[in-house]
Protein backbone atom coordinates (compact mmCIF):
# COMPACT_ATOMS: atom_id res chain seq x y z
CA UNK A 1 -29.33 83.14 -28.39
CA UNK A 2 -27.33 83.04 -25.17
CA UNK A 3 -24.49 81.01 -25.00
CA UNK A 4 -22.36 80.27 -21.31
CA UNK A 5 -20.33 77.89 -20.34
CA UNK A 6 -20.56 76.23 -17.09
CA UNK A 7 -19.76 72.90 -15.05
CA UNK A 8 -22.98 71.52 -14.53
CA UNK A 9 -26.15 70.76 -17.18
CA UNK A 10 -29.06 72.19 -16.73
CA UNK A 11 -33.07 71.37 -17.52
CA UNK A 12 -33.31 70.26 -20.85
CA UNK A 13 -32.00 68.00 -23.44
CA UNK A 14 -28.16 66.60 -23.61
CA UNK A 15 -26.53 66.85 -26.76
CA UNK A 16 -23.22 65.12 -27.97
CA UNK A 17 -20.90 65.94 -30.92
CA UNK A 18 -19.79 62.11 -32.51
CA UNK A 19 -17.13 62.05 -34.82
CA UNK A 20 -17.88 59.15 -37.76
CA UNK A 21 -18.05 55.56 -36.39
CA UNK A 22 -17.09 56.93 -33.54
CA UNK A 23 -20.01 56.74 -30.96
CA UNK A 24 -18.59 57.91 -27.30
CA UNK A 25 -17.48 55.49 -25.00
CA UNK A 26 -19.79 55.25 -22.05
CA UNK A 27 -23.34 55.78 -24.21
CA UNK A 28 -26.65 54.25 -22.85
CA UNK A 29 -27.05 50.64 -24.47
CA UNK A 30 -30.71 52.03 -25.79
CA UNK A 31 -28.88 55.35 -27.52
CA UNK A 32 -26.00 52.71 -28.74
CA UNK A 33 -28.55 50.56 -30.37
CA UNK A 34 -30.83 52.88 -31.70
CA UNK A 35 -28.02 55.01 -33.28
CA UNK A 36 -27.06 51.90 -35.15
CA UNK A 37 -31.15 50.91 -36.42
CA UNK A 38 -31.14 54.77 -37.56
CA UNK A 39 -27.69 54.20 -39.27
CA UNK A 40 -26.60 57.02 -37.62
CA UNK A 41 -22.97 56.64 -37.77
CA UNK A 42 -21.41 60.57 -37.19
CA UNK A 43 -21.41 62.04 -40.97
CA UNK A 44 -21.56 65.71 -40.65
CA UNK A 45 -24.56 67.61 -40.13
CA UNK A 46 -26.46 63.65 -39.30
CA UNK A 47 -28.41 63.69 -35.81
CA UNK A 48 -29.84 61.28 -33.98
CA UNK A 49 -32.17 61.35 -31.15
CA UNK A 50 -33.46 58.81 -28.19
CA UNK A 51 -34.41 59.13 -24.91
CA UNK A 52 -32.77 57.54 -21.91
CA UNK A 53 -33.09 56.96 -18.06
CA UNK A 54 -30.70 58.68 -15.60
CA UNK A 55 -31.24 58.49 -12.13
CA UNK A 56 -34.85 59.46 -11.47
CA UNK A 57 -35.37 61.69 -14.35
CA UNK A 58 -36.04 60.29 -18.40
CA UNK A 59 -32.82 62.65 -20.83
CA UNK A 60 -33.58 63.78 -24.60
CA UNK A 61 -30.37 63.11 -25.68
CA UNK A 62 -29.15 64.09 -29.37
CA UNK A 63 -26.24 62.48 -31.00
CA UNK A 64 -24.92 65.46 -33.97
CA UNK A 65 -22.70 64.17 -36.27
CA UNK A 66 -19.17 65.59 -37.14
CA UNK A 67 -17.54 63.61 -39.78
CA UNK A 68 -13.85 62.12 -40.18
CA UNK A 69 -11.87 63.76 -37.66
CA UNK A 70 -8.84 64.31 -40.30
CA UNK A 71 -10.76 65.64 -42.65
CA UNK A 72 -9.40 68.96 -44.21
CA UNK A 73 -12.83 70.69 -43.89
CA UNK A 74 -13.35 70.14 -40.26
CA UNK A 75 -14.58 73.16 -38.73
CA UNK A 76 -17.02 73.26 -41.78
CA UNK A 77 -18.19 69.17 -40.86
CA UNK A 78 -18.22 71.02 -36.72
CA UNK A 79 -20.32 74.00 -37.79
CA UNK A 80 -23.05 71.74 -39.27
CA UNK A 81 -22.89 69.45 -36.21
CA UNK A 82 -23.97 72.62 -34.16
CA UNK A 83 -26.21 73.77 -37.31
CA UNK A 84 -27.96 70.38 -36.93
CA UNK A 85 -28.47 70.81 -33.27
CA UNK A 86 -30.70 74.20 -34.04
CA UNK A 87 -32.51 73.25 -36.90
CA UNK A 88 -33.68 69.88 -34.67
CA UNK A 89 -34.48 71.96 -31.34
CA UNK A 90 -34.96 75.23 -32.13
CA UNK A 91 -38.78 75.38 -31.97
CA UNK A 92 -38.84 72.19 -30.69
CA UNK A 93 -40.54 73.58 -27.11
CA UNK A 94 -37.34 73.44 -25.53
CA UNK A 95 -35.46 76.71 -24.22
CA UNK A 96 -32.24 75.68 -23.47
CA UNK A 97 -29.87 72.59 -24.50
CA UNK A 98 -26.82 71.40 -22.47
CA UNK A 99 -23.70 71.04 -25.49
CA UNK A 100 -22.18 68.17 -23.22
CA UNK A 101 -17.91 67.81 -24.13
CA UNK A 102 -16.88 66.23 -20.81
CA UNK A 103 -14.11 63.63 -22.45
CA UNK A 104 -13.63 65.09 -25.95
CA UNK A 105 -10.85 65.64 -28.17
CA UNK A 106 -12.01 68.73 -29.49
CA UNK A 107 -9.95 72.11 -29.09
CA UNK A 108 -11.39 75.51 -28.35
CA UNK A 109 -10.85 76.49 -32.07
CA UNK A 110 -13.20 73.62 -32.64
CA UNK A 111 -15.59 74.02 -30.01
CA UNK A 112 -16.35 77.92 -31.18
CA UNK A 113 -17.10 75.92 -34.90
CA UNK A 114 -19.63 73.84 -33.35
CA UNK A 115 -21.43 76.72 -31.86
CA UNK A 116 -20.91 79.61 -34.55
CA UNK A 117 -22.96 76.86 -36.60
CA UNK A 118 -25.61 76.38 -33.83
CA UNK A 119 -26.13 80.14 -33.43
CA UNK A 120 -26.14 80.74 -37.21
CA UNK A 121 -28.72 78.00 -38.25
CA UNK A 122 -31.22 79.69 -35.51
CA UNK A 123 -31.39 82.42 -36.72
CA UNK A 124 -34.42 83.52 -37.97
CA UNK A 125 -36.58 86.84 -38.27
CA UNK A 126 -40.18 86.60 -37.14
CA UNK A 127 -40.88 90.21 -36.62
CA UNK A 128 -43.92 90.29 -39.00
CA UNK A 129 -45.47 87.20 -38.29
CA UNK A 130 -47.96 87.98 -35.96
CA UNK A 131 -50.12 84.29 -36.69
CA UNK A 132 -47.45 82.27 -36.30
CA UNK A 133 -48.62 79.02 -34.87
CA UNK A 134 -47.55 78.40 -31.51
CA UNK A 135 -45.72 74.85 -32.59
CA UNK A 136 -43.84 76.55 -35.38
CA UNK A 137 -42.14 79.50 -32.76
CA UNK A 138 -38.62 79.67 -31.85
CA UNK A 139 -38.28 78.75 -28.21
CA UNK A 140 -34.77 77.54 -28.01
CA UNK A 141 -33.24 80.32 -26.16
CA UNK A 142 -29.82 79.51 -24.18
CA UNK A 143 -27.15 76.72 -25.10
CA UNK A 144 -25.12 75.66 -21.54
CA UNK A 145 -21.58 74.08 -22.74
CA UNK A 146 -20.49 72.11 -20.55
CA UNK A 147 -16.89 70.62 -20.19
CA UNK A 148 -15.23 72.51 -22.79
CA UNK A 149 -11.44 73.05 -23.06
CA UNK A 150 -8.85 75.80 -21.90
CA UNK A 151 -9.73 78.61 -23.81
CA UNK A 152 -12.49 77.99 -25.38
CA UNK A 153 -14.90 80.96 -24.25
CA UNK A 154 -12.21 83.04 -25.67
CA UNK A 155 -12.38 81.35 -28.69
CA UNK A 156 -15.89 81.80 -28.93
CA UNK A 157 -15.76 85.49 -28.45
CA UNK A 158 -14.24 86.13 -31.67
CA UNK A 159 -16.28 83.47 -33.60
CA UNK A 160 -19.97 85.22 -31.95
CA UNK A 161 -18.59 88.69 -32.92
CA UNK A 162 -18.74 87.29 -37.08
CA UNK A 163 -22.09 85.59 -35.89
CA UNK A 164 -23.31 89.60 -34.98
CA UNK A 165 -22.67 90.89 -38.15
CA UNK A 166 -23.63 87.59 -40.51
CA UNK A 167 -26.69 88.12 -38.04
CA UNK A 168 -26.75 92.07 -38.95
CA UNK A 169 -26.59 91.15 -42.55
CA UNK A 170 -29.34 89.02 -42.71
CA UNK A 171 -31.48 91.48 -40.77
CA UNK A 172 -30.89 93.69 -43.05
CA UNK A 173 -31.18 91.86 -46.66
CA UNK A 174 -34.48 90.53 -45.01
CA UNK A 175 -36.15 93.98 -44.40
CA UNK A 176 -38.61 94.52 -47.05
CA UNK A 177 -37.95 98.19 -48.92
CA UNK A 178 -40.54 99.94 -47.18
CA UNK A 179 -38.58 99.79 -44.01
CA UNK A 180 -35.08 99.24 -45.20
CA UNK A 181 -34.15 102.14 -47.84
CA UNK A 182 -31.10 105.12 -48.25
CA UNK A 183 -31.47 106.84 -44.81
CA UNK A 184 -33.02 104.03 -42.65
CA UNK A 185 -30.14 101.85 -44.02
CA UNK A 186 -27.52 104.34 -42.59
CA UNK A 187 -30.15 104.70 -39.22
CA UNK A 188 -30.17 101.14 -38.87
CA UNK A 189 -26.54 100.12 -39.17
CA UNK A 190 -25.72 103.39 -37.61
CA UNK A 191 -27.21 102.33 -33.98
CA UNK A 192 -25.18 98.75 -34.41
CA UNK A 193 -22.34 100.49 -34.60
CA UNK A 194 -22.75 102.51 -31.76
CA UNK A 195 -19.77 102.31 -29.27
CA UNK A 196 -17.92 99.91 -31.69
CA UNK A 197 -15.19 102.33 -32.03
CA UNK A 198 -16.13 102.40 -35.80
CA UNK A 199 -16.11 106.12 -37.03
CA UNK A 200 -19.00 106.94 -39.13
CA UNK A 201 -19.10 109.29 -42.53
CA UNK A 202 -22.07 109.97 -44.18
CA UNK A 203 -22.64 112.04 -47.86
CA UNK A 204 -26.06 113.29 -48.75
CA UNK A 205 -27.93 114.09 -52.11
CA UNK A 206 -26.06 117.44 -52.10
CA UNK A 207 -22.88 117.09 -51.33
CA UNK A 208 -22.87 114.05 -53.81
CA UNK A 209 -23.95 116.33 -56.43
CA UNK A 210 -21.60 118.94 -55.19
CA UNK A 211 -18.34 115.67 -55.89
CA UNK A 212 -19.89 115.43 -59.10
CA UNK A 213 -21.72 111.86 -58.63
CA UNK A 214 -23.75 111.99 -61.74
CA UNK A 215 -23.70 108.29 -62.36
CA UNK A 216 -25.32 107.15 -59.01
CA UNK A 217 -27.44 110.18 -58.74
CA UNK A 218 -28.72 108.83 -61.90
CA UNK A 219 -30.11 106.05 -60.73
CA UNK A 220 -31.80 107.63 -57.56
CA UNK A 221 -33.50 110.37 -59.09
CA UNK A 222 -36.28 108.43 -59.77
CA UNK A 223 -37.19 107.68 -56.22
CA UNK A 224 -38.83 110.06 -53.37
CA UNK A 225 -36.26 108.24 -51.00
CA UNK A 226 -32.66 110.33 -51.09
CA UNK A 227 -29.59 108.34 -51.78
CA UNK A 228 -26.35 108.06 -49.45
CA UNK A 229 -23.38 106.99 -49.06
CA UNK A 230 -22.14 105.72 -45.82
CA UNK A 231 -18.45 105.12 -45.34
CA UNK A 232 -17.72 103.60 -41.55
CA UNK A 233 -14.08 103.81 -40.91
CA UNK A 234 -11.92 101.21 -38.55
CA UNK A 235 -8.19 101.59 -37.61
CA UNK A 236 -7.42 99.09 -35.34
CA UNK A 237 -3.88 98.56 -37.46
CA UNK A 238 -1.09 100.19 -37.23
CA UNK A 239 -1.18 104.11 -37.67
CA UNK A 240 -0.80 105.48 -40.78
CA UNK A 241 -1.04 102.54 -42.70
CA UNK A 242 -3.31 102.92 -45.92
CA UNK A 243 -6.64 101.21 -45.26
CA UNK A 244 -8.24 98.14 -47.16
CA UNK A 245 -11.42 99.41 -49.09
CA UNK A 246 -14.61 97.18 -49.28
CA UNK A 247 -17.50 98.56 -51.34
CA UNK A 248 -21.34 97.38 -51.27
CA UNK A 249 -23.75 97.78 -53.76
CA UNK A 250 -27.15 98.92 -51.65
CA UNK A 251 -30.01 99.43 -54.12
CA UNK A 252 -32.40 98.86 -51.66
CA UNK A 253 -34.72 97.57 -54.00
CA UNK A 254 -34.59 97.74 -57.83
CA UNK A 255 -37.55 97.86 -60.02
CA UNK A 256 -35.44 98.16 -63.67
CA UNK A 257 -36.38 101.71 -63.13
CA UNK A 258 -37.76 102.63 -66.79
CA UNK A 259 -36.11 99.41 -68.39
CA UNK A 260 -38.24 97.23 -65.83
CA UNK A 261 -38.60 94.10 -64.33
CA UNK A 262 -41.12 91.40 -65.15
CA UNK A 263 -44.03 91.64 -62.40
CA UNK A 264 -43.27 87.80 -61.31
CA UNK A 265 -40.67 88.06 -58.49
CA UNK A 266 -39.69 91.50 -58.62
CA UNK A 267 -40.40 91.56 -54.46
CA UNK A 268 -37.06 89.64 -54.21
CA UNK A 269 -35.49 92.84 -55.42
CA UNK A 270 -35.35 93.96 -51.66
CA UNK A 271 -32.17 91.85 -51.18
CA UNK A 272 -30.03 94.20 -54.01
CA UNK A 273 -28.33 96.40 -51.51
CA UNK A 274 -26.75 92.19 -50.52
CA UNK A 275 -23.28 93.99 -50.96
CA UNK A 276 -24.10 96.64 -48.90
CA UNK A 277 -25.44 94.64 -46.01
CA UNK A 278 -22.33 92.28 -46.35
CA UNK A 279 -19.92 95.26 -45.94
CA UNK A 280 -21.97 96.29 -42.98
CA UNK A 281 -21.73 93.12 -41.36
CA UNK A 282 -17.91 92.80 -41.72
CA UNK A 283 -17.43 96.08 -40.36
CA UNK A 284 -19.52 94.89 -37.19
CA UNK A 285 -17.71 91.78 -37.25
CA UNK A 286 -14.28 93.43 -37.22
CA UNK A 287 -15.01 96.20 -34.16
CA UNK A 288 -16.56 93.92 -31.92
CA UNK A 289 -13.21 91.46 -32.35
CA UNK A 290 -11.25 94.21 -32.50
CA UNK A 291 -9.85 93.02 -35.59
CA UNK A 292 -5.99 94.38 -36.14
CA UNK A 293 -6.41 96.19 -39.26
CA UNK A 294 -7.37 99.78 -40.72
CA UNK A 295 -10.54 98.74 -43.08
CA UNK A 296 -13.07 101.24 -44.46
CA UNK A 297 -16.55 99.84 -45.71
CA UNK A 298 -18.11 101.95 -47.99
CA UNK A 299 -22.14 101.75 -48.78
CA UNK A 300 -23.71 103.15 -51.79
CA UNK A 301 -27.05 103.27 -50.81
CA UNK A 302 -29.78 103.89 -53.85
CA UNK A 303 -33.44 102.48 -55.06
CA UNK A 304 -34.46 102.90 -58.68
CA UNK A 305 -37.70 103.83 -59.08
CA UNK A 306 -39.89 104.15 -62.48
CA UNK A 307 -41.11 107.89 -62.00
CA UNK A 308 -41.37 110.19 -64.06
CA UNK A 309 -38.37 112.10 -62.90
CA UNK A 310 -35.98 108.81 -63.78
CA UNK A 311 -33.51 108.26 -66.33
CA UNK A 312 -34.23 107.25 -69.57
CA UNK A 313 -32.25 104.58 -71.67
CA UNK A 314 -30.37 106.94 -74.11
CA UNK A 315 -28.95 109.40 -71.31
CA UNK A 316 -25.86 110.13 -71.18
CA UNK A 317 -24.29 110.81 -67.52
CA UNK A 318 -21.09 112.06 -66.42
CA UNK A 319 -19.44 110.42 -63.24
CA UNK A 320 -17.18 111.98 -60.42
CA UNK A 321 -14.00 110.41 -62.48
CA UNK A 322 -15.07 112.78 -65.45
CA UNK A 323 -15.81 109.45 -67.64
CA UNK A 324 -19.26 109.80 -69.37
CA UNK A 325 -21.76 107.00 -69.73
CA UNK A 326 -24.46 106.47 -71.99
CA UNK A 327 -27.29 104.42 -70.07
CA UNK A 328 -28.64 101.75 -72.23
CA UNK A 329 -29.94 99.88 -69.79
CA UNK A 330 -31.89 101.33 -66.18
CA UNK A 331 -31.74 97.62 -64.66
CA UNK A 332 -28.00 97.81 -65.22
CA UNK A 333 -27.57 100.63 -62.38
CA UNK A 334 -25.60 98.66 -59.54
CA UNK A 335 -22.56 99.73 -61.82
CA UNK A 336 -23.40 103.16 -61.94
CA UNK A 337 -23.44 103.15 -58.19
CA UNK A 338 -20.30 101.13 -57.49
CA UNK A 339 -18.22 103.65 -59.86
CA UNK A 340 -18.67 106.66 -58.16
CA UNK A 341 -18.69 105.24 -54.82
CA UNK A 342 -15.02 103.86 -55.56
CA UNK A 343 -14.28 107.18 -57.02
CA UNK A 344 -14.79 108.90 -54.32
CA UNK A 345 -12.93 106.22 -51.82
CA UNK A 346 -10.13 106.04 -53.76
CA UNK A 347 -9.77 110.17 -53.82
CA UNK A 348 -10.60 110.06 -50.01
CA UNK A 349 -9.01 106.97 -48.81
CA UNK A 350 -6.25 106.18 -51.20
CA UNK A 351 -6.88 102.41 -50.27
CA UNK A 352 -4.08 99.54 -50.88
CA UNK A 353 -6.63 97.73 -52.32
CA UNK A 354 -10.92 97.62 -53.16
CA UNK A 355 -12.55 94.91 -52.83
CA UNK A 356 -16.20 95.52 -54.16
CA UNK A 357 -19.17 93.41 -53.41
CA UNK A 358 -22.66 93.54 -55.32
CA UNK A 359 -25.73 91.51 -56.14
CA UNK A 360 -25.11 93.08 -60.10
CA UNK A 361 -26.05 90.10 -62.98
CA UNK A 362 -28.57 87.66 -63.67
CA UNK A 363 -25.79 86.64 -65.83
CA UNK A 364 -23.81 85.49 -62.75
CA UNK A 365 -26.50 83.27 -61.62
CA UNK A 366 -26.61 81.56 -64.86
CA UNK A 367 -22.98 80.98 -64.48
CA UNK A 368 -22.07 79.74 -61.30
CA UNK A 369 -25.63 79.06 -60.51
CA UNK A 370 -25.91 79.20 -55.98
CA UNK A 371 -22.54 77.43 -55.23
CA UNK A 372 -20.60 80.32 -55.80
CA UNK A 373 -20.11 83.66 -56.07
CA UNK A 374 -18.39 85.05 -58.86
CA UNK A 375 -14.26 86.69 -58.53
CA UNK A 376 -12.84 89.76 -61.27
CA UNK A 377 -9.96 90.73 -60.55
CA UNK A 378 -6.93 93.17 -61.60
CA UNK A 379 -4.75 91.45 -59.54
CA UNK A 380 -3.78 87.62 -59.32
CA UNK A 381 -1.98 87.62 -55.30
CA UNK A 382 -5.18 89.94 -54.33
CA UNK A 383 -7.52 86.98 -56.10
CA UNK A 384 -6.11 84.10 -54.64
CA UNK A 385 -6.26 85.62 -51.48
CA UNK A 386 -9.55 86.09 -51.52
CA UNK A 387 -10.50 82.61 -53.14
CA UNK A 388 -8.70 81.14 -50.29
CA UNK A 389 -11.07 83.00 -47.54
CA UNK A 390 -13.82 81.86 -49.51
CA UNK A 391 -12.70 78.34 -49.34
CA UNK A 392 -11.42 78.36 -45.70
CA UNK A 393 -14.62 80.58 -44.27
CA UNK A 394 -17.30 78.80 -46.40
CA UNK A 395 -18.35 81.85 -48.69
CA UNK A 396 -16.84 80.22 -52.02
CA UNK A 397 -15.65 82.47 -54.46
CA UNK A 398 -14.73 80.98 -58.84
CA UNK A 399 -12.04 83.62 -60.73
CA UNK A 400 -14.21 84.84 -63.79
CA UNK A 401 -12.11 86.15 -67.08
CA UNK A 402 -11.42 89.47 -68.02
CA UNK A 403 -9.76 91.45 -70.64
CA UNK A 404 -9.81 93.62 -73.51
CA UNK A 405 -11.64 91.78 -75.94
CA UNK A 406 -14.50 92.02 -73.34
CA UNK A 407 -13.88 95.60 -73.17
CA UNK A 408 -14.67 97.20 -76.14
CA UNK A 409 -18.06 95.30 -76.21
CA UNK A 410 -18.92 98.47 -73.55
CA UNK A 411 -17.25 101.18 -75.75
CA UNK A 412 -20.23 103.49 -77.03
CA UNK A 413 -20.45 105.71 -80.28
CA UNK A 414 -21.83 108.91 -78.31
CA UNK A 415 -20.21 108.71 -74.66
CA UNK A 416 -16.87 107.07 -73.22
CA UNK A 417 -18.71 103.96 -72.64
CA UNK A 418 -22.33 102.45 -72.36
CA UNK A 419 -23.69 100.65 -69.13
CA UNK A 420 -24.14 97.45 -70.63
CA UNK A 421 -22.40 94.94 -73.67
CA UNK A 422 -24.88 92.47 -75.40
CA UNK A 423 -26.31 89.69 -73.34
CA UNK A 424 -23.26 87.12 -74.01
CA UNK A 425 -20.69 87.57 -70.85
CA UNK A 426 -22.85 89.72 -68.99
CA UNK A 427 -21.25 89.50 -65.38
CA UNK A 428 -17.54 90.29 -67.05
CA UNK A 429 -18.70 93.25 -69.21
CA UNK A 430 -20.07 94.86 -65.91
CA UNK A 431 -16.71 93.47 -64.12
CA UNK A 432 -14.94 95.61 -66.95
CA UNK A 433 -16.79 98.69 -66.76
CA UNK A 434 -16.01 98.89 -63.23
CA UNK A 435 -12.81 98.31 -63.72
CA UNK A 436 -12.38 101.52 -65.64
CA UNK A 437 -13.44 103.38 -62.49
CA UNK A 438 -10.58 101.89 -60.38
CA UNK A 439 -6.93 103.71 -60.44
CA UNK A 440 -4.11 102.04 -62.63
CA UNK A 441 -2.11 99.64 -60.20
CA UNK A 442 -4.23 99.37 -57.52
CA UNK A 443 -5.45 96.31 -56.57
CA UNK A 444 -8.98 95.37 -56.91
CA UNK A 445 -11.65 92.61 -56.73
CA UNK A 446 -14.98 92.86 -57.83
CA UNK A 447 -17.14 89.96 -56.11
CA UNK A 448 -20.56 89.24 -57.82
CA UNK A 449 -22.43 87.80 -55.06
CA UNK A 450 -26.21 87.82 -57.12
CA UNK A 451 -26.78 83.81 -56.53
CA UNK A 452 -25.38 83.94 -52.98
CA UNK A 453 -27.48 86.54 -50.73
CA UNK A 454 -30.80 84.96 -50.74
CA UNK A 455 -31.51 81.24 -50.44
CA UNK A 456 -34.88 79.38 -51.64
CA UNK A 457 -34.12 76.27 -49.60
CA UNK A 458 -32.26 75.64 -46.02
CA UNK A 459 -28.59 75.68 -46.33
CA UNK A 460 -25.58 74.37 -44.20
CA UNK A 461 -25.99 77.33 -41.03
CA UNK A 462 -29.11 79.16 -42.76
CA UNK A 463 -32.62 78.64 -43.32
CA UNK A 464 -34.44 79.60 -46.22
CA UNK A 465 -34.33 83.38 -47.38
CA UNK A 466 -30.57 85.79 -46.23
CA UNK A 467 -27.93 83.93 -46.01
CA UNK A 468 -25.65 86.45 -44.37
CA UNK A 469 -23.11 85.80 -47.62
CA UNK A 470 -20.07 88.27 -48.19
CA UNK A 471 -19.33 88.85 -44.13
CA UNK A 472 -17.12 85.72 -43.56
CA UNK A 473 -14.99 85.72 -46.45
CA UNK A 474 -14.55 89.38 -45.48
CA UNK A 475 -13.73 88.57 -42.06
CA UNK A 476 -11.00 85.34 -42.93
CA UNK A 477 -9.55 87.72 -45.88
CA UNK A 478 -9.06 90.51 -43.08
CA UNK A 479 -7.53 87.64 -40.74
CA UNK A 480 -5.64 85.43 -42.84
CA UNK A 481 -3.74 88.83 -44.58
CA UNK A 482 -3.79 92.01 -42.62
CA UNK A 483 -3.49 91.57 -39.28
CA UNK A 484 0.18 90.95 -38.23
């Protein structure tokens, strides 16, 4: 979607943002009334819609509610104004809408809210549908803003550079595993990355095997498609200063391997590289805003596969940190890939801190259920930071326990440890055998983000299916603590 700003509307309908019981002064008497029969009074995300007479021609106009303008949430209440303008005309038959501010209070900061949730909610990914009744395609194209403050456009250029890689995210958790796997993943994000500035690293099958990545080799070696681990590297902070880490799970689609999954929705197993996709996303996000920091995202990229060539339950694997694991479980292999993959970025990177994301437990669902995702932590100041992106970007994070009580229910009587404790605290026994894998007093987070990455019903800026989740709390932890 193409968003300018200019001084005059064009063709096409008129929309307004309305703070509650607040309609703008100088409304049509017919839009005044029939806001009030609709009890439209401005909540966030409410819309109204009438059509008036101006001059010779007859105006769509749309009326998108904002909510109390004190409220402490207010660029969330602005993004679903704009989210509630694209989910009303964006296959509507219209291809452009004029975003009409002439005489409001809001600030560019604002504004760029209002359309990051416009260009979010219209989003969508038709490429397969090639029946698609005419009525039900996207036709809403351009968005003309028009009397926006000082500074807005700039504003906006920072806000549609997280929009590219929330965008890049979804594109990539909605890819179904025949076209999204190991080596297309790296292809794919690869060519977005292009002339970012973003330096790319990538490890194959051998010289994985040659750093001693038993664990995630594991978990491939059941599949014809190669794993790979992509690191992308940004410094745009101040040179020499040790990077932030954040690591994705990518299985780009898990079948259980040998231990495997019930029949009945096993095709939603595409979206378990989620932690992957988020990390590439953020990394987009961050080069084309030039964010001020030195950030590597790392991508273990795998799919487990039933063949006859995969692991068992009963083998016993040894990881790059030398730690051996007996594999109870196959379905429990987003762990083996996340420890070797922070193995190998701590030994490469010596990162001041990992933050790891990954679709990893049923158990997480059950939990927090699709509100949240879930927060381990070794470190309490590293935590709260990153609750407090969650909260401020929208991507809502709830601190899970930890400790050694939890521990030993992962100790095994033949290896240093087993992939999986009994099925009582399931998300913080796989939080503590990760742990294990990361360096004494170094900080690290372990988001499980398994409820978050894939929606079954419309959201605040997404429709049904990717949600984009794990790019913006990236992006505000990245803002809000490491650039200066």
């Amino acid at each position: 979607m193409k968003i300018a700003f200019t001084s005059a509307a064009a063709a096409g309908p008129v929309a307004r943002i309305v703070d509650q019981d607040a309609l703008p002064s100088g409304l049509e008497a017919a839009l005044v009334e029939g806001a009030r029969a609709s009890r439209f009074s401005g909540k966030a995300g409410q819309l109204y819609e009438g059509f008036v007479s101006r001059g010779d021609s007859v105006v769509r106009v749309a009326l998108a509610g904002a909510g109390d303008a004190a409220a402490r949430d207010r660029l969330a209440a602005l993004e679903k104004a704009g989210a509630a303008l694209s989910a009303k005309f964006g296959a509507s038959g219209e291809a452009a809408l004029n975003l009409d501010l002439t005489g409001s209070a809001l600030s560019a900061a604002e504004v760029a809210a209002v359309l990051l949730g416009l260009r979010l909610r219209a989003w969508r990914y038709d490429l397969y549908r090639t029946r698609m009744p005419e009525e039900q395609k996207a036709t809403l194209a351009q968005v003309n803003v028009i009397g926006a403050p000082d500074g807005s456009a700039a504003a906006w250029a920072v806000e549609s550079a997280l929009a590219d890689g929330v965008e890049l995210t979804r594109e990539l958790v909605t890819e179904p595993a025949n076209v999204i796997y190991p080596e297309s993943f790296v292809a794919r994000v690869s060519a977005r990355l292009d002339g970012t500035g973003i330096k790319l690293r990538v490890l194959d099958d051998a010289e994985m095997t040659t750093l001693g990545m038993g664990a995630l080799l594991g978990v491939a070696q059941g599949s014809v498609r190669p794993a790979r681990i992509l690191a992308m590297e940004w410094n745009g902070g101040k040179a020499g200063e040790r990077p932030t880490a954040f690591v994705g799970k990518g299985v780009t689609f898990d079948t259980g391997g040998i231990s495997l999954k019930p029949a009945a929705g096993m095709e939603d197993m595409k979206w378990d590289m989620g932690g992957a996709g988020a990390v590439a996303g953020a990394m987009l996000a961050l080069a084309r805003r030039g964010a001020k920091a030195n950030v590597i995202g790392i991508c273990g990229l795998v799919e487990n596969m039933p063949d006859g060539k995969a692991q068992r339950p009963g083998d016993v694997v040894t990881s790059m940190s030398g730690q051996t694991i007996e594999v109870i479980n196959t379905d429990a292999e987003g762990r083996l890939v996340l420890c070797d993959a922070i193995t190998w970025t701590q030994k490469e990177y010596n990162p001041a801190a990992i933050v790891d994301l990954a679709t990893l437990t049923g158990a997480m669902i059950i939990s927090l259920g699709n509100e949240h995702g879930g927060i381990f932590a070794n470190d309490d100041g590293l935590a709260a930071k990153l609750i407090a992106a969650g909260d401020a970007s929208g991507d809502r994070l709830w601190r899970m326990p930890m400790g050694p009580a939890y521990d030993k229910l992962i100790d095994s009587p033949i290896a240093d440890m087993k992939n999986v404790g009994p099925r009582e605290g399931g998300s913080i026994t796989a939080a503590q055998f990760i742990q294990r894998f990361v360096d004494k007093d170094r900080p690290w987070a372990h988001l499980d983000i398994a409820g978050m990455v894939w929606a079954s019903k419309p959201g605040a800026t997404w429709d049904k299916g990717a949600t984009g989740y794990g790019v913006r709390v990236l992006d505000r932890f990245v803002r809000d603590n490491l650039e200066g």
